[in-house]
Protein backbone atom coordinates (compact mmCIF):
# COMPACT_ATOMS: atom_id res chain seq x y z
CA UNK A 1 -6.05 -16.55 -8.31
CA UNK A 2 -7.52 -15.59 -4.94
CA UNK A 3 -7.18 -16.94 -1.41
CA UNK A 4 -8.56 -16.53 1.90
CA UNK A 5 -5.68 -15.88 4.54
CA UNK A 6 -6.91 -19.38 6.53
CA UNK A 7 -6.83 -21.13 3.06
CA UNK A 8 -3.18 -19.48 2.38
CA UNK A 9 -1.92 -20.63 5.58
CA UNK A 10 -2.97 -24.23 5.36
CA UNK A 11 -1.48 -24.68 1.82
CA UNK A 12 0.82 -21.76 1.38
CA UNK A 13 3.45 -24.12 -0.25
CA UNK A 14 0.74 -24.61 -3.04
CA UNK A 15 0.26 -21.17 -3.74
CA UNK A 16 4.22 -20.10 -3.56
CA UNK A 17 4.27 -22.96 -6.55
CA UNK A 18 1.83 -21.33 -8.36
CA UNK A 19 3.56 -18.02 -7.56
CA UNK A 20 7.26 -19.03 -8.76
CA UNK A 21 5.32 -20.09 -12.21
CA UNK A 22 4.64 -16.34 -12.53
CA UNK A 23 0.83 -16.45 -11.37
CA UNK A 24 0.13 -14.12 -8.67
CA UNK A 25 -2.62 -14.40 -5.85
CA UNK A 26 -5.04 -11.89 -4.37
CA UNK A 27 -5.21 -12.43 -0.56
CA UNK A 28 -8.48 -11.77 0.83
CA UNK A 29 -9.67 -11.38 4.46
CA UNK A 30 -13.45 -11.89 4.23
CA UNK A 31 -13.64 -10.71 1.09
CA UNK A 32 -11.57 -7.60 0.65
CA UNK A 33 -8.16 -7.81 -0.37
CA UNK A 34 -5.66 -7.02 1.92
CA UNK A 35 -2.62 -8.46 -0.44
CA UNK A 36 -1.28 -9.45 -3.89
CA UNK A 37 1.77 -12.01 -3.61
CA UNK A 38 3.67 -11.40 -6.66
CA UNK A 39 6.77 -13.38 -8.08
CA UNK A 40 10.11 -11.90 -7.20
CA UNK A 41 11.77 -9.44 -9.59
CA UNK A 42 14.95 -8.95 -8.19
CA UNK A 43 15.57 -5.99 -11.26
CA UNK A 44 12.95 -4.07 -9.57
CA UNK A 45 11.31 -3.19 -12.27
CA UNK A 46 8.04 -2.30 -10.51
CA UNK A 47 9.83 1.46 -9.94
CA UNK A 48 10.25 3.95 -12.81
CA UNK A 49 12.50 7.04 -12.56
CA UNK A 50 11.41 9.37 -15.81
CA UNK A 51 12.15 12.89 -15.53
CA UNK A 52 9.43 16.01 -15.18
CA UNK A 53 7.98 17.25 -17.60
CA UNK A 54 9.21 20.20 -19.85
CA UNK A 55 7.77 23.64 -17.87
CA UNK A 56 6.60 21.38 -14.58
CA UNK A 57 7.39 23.63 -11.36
CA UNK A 58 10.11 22.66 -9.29
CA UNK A 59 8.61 20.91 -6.17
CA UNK A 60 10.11 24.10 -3.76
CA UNK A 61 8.19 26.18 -5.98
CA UNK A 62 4.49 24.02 -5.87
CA UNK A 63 2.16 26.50 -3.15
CA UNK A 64 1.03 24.61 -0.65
CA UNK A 65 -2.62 24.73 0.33
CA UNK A 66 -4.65 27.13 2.87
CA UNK A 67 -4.15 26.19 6.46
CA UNK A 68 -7.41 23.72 7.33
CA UNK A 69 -8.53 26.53 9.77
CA UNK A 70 -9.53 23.76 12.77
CA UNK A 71 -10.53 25.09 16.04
CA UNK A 72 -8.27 22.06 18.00
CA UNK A 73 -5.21 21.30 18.07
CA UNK A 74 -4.44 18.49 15.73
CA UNK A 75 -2.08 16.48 18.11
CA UNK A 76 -4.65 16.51 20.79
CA UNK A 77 -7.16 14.80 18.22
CA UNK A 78 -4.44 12.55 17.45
CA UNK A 79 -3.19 11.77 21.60
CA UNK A 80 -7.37 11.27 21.64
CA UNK A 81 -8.00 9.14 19.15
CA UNK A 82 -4.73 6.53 20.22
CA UNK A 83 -6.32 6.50 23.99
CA UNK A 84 -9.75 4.92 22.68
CA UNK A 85 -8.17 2.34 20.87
CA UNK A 86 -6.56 0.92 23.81
């Protein structure tokens, strides 16, 4: 089922129901979904642990990619962008 977060709010006791009967509902926020309210697992089965595959690199031994090669410094793009958005 979907929602919209002002429906949600005004009958969110509906839609935990629905939720504890193992239905789960897609939250939108004019019309893209910004959440999926699922019913609690506390086994956590939602994670898997397998191991690597047979001849997979260690992670220590993955290269890492060529150096982006930008002419600023990335932390003053960062400091930049965080003052506009004040």
């Amino acid at each position: 089922m979907t929602t919209g977060i002002a429906d949600l709010k005004a009958r969110l006791s509906h839609y935990l129901r629905s939720v504890r009967r193992g239905e789960q509902a897609v939250v939108l926020d004019r019309d893209t979904p910004v959440a999926l309210i699922v019913p609690y697992s506390p086994s956590g089965s939602g994670l898997t642990i397998r191991q690597p595959r047979v001849g997979a690199p260690r992670p220590g031994a993955v290269a890492l990619p060529p150096p982006l090669g930008l002419t600023r410094d990335v932390v003053d793009l960062l400091i930049a962008e965080r003052q506009t958005d004040r």
